[in-house]
C-alpha atoms as a PDB file:
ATOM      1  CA  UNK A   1     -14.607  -6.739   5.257  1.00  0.00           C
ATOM      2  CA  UNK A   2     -12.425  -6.592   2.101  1.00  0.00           C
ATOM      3  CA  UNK A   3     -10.935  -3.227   0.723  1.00  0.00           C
ATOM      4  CA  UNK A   4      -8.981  -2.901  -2.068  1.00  0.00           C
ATOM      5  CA  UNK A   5      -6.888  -0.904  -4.707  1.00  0.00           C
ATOM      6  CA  UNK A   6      -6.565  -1.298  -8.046  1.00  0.00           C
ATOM      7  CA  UNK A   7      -4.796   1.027 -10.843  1.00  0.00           C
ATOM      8  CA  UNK A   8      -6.414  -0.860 -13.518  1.00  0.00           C
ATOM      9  CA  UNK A   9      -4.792   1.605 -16.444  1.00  0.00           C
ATOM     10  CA  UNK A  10      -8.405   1.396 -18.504  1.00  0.00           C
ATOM     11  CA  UNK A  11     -11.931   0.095 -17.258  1.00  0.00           C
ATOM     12  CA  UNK A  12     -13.219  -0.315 -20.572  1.00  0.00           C
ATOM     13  CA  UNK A  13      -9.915  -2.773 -22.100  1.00  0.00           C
ATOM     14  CA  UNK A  14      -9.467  -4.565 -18.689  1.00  0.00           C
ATOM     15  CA  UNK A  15     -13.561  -4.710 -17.778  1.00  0.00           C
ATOM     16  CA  UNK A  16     -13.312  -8.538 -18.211  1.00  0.00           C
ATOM     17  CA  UNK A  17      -9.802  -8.726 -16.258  1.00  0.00           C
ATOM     18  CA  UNK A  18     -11.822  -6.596 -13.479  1.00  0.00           C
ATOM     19  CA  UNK A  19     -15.276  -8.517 -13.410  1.00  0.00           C
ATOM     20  CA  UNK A  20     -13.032 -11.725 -13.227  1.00  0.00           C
ATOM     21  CA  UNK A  21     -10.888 -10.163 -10.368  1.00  0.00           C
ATOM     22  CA  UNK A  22     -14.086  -9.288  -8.263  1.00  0.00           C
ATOM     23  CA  UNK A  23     -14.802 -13.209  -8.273  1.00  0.00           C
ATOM     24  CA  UNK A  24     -11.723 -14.659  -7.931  1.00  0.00           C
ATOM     25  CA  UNK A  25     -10.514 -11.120  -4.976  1.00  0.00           C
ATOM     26  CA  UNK A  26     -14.254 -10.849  -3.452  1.00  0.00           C
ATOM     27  CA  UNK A  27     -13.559  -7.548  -2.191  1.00  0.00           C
ATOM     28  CA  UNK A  28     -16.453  -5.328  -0.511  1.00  0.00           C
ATOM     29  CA  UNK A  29     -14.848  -2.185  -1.848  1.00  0.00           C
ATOM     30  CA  UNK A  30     -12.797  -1.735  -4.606  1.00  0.00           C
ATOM     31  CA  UNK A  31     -10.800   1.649  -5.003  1.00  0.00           C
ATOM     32  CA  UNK A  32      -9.421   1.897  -8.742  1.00  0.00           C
ATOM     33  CA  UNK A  33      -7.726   4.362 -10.741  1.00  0.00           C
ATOM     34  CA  UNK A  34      -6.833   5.435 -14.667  1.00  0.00           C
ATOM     35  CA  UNK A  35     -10.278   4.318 -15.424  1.00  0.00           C
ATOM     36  CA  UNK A  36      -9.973   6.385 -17.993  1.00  0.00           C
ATOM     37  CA  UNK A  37     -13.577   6.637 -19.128  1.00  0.00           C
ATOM     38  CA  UNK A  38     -16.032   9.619 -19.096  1.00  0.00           C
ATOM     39  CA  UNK A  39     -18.904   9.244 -16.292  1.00  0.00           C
ATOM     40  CA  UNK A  40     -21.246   8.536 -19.365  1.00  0.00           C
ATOM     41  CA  UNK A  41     -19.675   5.777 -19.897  1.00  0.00           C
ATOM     42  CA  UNK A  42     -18.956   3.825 -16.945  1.00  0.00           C
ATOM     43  CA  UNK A  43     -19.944   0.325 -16.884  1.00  0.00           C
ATOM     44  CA  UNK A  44     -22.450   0.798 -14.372  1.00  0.00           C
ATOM     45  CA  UNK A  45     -24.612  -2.363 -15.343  1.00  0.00           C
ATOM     46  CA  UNK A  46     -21.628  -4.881 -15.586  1.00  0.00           C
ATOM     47  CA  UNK A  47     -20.895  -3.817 -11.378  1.00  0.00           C
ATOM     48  CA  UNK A  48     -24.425  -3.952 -10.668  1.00  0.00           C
ATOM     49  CA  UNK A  49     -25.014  -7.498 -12.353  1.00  0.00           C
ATOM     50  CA  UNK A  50     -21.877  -8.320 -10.013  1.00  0.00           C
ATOM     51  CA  UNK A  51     -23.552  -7.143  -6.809  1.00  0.00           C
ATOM     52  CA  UNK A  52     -21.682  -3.633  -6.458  1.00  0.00           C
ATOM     53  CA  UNK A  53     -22.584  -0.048  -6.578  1.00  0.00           C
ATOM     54  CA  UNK A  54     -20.148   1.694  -8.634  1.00  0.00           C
ATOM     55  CA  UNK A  55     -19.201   5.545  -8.128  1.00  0.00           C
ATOM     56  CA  UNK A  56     -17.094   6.861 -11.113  1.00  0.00           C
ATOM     57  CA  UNK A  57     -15.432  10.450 -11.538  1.00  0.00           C
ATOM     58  CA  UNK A  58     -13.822  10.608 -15.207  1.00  0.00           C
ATOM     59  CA  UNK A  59     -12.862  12.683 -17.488  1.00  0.00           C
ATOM     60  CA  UNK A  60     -12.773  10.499 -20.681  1.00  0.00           C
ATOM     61  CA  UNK A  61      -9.556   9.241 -22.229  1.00  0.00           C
ATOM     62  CA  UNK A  62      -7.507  10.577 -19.022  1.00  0.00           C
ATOM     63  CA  UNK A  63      -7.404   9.635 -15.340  1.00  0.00           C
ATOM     64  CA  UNK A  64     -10.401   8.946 -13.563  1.00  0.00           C
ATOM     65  CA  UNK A  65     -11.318   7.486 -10.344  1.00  0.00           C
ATOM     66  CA  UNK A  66     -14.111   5.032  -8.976  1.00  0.00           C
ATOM     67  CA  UNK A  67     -15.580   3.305  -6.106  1.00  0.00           C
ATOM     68  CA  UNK A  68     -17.574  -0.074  -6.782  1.00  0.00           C
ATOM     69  CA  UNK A  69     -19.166  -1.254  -3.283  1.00  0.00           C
ATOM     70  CA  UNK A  70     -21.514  -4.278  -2.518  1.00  0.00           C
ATOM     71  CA  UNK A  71     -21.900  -2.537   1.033  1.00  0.00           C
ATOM     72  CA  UNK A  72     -23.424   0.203   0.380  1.00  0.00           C
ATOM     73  CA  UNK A  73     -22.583   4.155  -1.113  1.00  0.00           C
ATOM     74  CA  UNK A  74     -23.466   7.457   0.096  1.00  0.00           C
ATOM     75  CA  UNK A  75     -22.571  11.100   0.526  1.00  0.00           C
ATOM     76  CA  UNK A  76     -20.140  10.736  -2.618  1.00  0.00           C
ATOM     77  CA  UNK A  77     -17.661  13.347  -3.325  1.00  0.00           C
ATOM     78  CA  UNK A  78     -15.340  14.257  -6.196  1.00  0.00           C
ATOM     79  CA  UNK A  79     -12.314  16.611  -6.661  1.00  0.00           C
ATOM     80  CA  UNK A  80     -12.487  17.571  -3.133  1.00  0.00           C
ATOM     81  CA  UNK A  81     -16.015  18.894  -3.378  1.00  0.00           C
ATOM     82  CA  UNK A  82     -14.239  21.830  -6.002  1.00  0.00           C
ATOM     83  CA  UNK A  83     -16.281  21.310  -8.118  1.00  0.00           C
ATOM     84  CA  UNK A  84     -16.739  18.571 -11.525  1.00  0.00           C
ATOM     85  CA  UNK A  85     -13.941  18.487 -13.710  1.00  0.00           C
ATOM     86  CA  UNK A  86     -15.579  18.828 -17.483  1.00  0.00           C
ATOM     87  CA  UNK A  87     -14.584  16.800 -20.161  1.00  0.00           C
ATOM     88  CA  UNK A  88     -13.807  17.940 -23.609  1.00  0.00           C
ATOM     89  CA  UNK A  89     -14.875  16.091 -26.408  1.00  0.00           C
ATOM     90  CA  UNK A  90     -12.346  12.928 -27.188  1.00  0.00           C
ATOM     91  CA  UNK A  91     -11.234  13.421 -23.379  1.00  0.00           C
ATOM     92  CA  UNK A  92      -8.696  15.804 -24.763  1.00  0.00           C
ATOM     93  CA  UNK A  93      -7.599  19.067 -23.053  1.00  0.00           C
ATOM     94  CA  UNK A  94      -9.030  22.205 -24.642  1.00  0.00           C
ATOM     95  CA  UNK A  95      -5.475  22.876 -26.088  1.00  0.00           C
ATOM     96  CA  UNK A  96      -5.363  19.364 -27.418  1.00  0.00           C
ATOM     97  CA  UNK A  97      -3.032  18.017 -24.974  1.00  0.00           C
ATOM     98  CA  UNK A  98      -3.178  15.442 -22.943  1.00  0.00           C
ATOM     99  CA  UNK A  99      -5.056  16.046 -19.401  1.00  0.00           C
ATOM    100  CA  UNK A 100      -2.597  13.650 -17.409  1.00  0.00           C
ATOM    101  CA  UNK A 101      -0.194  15.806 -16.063  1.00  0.00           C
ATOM    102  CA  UNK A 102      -1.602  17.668 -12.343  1.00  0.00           C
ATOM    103  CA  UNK A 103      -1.529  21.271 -14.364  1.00  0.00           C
ATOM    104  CA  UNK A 104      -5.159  21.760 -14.514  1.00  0.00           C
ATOM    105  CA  UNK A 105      -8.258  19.948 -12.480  1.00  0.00           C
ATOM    106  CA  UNK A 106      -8.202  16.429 -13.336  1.00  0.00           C
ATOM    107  CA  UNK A 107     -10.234  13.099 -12.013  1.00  0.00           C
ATOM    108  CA  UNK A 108      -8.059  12.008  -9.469  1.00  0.00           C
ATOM    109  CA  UNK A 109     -10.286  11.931  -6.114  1.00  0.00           C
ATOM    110  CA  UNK A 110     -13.326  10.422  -5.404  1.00  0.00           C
ATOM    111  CA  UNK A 111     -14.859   9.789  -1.933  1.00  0.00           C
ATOM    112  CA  UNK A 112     -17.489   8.086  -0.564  1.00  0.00           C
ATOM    113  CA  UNK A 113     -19.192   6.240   2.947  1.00  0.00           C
ATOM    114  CA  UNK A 114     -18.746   2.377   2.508  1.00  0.00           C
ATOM    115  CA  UNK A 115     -19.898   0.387   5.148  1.00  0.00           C
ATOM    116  CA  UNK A 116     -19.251   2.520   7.955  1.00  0.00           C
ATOM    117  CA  UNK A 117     -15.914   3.452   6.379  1.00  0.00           C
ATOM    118  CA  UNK A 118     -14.899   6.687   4.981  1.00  0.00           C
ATOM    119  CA  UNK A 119     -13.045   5.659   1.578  1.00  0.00           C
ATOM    120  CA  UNK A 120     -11.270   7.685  -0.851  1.00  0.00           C
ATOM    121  CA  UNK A 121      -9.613   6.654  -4.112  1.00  0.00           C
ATOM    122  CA  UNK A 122      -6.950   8.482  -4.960  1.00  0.00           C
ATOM    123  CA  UNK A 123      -4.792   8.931  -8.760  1.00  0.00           C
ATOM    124  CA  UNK A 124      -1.580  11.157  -7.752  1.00  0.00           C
ATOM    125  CA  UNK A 125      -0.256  12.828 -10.383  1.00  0.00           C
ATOM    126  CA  UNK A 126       2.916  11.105 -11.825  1.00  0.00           C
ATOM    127  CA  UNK A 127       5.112  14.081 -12.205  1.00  0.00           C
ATOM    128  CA  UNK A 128       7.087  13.306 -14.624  1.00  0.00           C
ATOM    129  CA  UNK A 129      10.841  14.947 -13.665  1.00  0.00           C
ATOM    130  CA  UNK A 130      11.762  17.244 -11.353  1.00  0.00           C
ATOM    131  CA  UNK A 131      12.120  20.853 -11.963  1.00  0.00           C
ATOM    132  CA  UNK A 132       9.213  20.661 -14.193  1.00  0.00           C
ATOM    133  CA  UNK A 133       5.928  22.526 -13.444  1.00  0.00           C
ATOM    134  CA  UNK A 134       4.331  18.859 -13.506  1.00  0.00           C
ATOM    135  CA  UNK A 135       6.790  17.935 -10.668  1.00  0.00           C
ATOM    136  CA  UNK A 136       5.372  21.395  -8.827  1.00  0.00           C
ATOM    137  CA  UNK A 137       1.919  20.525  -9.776  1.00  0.00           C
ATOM    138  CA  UNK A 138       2.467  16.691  -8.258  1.00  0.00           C
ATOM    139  CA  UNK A 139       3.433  19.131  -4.818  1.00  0.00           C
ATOM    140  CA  UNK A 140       0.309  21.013  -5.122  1.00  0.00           C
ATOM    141  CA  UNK A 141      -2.048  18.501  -5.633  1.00  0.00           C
ATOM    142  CA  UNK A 142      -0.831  16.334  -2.517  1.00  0.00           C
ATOM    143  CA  UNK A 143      -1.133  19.797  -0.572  1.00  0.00           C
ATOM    144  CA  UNK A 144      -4.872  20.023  -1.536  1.00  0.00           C
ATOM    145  CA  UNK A 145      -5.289  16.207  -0.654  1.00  0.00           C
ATOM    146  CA  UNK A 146      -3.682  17.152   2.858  1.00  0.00           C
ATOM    147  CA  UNK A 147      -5.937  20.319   3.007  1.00  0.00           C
ATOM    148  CA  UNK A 148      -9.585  18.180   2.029  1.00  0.00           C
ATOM    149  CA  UNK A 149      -8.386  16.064   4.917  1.00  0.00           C
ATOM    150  CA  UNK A 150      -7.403  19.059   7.752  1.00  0.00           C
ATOM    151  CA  UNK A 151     -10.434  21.095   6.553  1.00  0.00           C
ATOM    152  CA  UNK A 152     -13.151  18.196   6.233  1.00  0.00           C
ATOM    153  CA  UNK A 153     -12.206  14.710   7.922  1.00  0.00           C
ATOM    154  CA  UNK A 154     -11.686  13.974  11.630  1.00  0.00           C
ATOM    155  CA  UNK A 155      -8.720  11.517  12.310  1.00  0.00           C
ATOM    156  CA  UNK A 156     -10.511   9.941  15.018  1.00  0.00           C
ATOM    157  CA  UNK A 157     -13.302   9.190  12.391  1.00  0.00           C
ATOM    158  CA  UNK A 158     -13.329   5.418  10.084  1.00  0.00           C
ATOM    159  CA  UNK A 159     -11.368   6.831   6.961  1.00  0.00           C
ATOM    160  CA  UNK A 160      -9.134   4.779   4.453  1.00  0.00           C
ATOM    161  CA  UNK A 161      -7.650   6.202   1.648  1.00  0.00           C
ATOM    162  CA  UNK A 162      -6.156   4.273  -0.945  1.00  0.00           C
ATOM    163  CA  UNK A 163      -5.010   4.360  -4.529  1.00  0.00           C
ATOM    164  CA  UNK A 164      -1.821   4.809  -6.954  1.00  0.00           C
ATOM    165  CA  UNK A 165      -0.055   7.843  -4.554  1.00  0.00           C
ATOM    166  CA  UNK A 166       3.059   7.548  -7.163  1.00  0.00           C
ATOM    167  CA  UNK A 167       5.234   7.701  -4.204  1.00  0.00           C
ATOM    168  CA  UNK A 168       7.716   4.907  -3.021  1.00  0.00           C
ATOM    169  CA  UNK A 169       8.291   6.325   1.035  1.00  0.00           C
ATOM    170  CA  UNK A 170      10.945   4.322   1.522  1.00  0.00           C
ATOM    171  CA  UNK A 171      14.153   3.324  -0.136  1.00  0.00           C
ATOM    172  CA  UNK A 172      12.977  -0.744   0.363  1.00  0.00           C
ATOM    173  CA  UNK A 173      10.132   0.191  -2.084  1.00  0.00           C
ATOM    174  CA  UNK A 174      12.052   0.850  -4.574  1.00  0.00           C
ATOM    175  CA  UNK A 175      14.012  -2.659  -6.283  1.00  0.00           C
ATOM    176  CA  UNK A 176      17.608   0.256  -7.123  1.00  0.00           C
ATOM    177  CA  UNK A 177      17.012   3.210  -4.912  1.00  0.00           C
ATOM    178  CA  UNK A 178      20.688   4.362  -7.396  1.00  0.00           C
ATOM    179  CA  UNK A 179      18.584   3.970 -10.622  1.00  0.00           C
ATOM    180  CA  UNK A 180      16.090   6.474  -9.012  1.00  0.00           C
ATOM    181  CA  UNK A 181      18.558   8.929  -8.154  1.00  0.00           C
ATOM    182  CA  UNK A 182      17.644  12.295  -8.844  1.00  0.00           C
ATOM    183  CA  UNK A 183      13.921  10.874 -10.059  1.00  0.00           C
ATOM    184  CA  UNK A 184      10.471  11.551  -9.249  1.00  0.00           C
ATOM    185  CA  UNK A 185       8.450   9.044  -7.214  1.00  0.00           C
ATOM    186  CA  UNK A 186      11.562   8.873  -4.213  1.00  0.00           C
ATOM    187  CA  UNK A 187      12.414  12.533  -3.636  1.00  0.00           C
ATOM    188  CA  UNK A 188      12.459  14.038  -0.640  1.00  0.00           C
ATOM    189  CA  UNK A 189       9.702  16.893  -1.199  1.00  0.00           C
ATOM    190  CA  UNK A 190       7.381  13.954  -2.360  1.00  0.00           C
ATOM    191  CA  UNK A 191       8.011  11.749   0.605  1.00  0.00           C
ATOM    192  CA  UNK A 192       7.572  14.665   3.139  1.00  0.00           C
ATOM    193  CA  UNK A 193       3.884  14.913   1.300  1.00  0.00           C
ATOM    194  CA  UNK A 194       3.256  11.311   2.396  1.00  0.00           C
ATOM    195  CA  UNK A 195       4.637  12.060   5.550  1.00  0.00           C
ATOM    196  CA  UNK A 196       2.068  14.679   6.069  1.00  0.00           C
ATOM    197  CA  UNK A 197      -0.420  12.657   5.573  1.00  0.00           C
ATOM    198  CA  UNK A 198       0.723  10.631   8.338  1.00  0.00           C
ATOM    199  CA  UNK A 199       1.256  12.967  10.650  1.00  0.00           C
ATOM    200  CA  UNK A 200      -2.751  14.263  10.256  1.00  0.00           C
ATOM    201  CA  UNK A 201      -3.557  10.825  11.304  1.00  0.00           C
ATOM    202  CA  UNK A 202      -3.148   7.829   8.729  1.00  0.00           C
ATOM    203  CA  UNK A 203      -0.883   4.644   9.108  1.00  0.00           C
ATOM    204  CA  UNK A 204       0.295   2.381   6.303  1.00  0.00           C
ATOM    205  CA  UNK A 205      -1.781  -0.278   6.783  1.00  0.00           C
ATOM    206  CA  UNK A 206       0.093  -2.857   4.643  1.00  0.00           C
ATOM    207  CA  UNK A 207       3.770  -2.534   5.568  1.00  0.00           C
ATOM    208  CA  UNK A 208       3.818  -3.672   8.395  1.00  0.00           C
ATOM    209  CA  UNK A 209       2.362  -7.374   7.164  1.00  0.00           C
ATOM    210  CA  UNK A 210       4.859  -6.962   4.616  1.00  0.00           C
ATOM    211  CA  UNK A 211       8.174  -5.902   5.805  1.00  0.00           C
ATOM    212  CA  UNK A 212      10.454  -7.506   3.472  1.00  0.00           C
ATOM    213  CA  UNK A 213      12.277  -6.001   0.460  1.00  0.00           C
ATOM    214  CA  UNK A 214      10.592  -6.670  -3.218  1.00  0.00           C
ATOM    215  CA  UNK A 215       6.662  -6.287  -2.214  1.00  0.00           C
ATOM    216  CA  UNK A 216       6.059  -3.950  -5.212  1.00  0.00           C
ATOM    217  CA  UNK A 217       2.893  -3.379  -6.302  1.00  0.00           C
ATOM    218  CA  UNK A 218       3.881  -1.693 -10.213  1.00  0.00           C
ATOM    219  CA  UNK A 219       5.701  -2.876 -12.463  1.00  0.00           C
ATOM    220  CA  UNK A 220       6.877  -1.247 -16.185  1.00  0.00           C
ATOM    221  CA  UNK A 221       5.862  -3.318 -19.077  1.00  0.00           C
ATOM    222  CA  UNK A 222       8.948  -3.319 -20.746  1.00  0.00           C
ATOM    223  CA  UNK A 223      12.092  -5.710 -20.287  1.00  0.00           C
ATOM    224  CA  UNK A 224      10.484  -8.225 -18.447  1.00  0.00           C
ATOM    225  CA  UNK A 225      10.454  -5.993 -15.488  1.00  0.00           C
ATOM    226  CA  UNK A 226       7.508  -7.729 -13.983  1.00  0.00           C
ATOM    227  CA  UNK A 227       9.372 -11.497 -14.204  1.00  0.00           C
ATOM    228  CA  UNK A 228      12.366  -9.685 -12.564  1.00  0.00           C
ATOM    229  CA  UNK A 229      10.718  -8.021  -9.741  1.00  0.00           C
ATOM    230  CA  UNK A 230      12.297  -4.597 -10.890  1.00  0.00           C
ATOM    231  CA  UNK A 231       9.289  -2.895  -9.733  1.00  0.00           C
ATOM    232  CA  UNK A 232       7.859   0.123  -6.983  1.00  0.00           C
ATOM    233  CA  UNK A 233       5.490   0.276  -4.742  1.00  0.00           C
ATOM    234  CA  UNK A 234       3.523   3.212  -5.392  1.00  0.00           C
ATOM    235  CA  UNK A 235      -0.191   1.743  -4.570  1.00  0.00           C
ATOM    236  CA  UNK A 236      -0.796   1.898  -1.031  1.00  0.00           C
ATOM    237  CA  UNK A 237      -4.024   1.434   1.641  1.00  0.00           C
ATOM    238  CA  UNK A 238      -3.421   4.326   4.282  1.00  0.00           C
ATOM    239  CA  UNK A 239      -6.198   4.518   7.369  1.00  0.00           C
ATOM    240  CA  UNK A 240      -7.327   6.730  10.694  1.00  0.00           C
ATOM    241  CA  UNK A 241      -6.151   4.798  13.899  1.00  0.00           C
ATOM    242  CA  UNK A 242      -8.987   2.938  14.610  1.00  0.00           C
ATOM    243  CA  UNK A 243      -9.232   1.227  11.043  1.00  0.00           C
ATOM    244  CA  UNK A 244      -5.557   0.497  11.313  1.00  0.00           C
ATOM    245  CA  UNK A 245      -6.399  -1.705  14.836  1.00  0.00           C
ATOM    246  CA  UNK A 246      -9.086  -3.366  12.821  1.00  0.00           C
ATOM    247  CA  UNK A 247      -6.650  -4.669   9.777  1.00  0.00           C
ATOM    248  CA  UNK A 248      -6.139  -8.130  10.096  1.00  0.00           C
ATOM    249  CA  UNK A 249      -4.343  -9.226   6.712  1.00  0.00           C
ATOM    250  CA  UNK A 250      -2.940  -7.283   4.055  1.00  0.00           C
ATOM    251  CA  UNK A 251      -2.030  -8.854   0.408  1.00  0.00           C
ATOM    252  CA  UNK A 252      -1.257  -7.824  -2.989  1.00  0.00           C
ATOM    253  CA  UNK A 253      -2.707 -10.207  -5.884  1.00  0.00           C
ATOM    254  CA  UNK A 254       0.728 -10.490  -7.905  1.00  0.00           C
ATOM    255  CA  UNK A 255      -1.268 -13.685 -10.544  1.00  0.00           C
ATOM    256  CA  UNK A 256      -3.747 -10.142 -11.386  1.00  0.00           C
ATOM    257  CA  UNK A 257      -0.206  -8.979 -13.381  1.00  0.00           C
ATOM    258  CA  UNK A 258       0.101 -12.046 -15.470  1.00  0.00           C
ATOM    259  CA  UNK A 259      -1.414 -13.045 -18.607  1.00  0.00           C
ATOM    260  CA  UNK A 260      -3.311 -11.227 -21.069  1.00  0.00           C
ATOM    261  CA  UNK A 261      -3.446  -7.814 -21.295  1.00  0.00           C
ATOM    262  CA  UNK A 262      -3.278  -6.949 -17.618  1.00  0.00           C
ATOM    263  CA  UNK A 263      -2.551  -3.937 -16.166  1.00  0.00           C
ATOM    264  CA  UNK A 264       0.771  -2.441 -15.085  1.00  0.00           C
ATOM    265  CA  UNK A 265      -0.103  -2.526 -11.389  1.00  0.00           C
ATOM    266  CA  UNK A 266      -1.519  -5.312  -8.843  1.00  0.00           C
ATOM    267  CA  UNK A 267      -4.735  -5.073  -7.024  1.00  0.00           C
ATOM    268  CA  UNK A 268      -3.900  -4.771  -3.249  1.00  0.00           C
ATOM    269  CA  UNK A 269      -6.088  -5.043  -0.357  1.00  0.00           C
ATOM    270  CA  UNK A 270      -6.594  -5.523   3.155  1.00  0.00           C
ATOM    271  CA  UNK A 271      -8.789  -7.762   5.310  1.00  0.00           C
ATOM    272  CA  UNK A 272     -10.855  -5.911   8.367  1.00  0.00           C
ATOM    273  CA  UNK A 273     -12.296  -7.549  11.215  1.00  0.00           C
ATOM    274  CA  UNK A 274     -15.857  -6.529  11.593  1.00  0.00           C
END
């Protein structure tokens, strides 16, 4: 069994780039994020005509989470079960702002039963700098992702999260941990939310097939960052225990950054044994 991540930073411009991906990837599930598409208009036909159930949580031009599955969905929930998040005509924030920024509810968690496995895709907010109230809303929203999990899931159960957590845990997932200095993404109030979610019960199911320096899963479009490797890793696969023991291969697709039009972030996925 194949499950995967994928920030694809728009469904609807990189729908091709993702229909080609489930060919040439074949995963089972496919976590993505920054669909950025209204559930109204989620290409629920193109999935299906691919062999995959898709479960989308949007909020139109902003965000938005999804779950496409050729083994099966159920018991599907969104925003930690708080409740839908509404969007406002032209996706845009009732003040006219944009609806990207952790400060109000936003699409960023969707969760579903895959195949036996408990899945959730996850879009953390980015938070911008620190000492900002988007840096204190990043903090908040990670501490109702730890309570969803401490209130609802059993880390003895099959669970997997995975998504873009806009964290780098570690200094090695960073290409300058100096340029970050100061930055959000590699502070230490950011980290200690990933650590959390560790201690609950979740492993990092990909580092430890990849412990070298330079596996980075984003990479910023400008200045040839991408053909330099200057990148982060901020996508990650995290599972309970007895997924973890099951994890037999972990990859990230770096050819899904090239060409044209793709999007800022590689799909990456991990290989179970049944």
């Amino acid at each position: 069994m194949r499950i995967a991540t994928w920030n694809v930073n728009s469904l609807k411009a990189r729908l091709d780039r993702v229909e080609e991906w489930l060919t040439i990837g074949g995963p089972d599930v496919l976590l993505m994020q920054e669909t950025k598409l209204a559930d109204t208009a989620a290409p629920i036909m193109p999935f299906a005509m691919a062999g995959y159930e898709l479960a989308h949580h949007g909020q139109g031009r902003w965000n938005g989470v999804a779950i496409a599955s050729r083994v099966g969905i159920a018991d599907v929930v969104a925003n930690f079960g708080d409740g839908p998040v509404v969007s406002t005509p032209g996706g845009l924030a009732p003040a006219d702002e944009p609806s990207d920024d952790g400060l109000g509810p936003e699409a960023r968690m969707i969760a579903a039963r895959c195949g036996g496995i408990q899945v959730v895709s996850i879009y953390a907010p980015n938070g911008r700098a620190l000492d900002t109230p988007f840096y204190a809303a990043k903090l908040a929203w990670y501490e109702r992702l730890s309570r969803w999990l401490e209130e609802t899931q059993d880390p003895q159960d099959d669970l997997l999260i995975g998504g873009d957590f806009n964290v780098a845990p570690d200094d090695l997932d960073v290409y300058d941990p100096a340029a970050y200095l100061g930055a959000t993404h590699v502070s230490p109030a950011e980290r200690a939310a990933l650590a959390r979610l560790r201690a609950w019960g979740l492993v990092d199911v990909v580092r430890p097939f990849h412990p070298e320096a330079g596996f980075y899963t984003w990479w910023d479009y400008r200045a040839g960052n991408f053909h330099k490797n200057l990148g982060m890793r901020i996508d990650h696969l995290y599972a309970t225990r007895s997924v973890a023991a099951r994890v037999i291969a972990a990859e990230r697709d770096r050819d899904a950054r090239k060409g044209k039009l793709p999007s800022d972030h590689a799909p990456l996925y991990v290989d179970l044994a049944s």
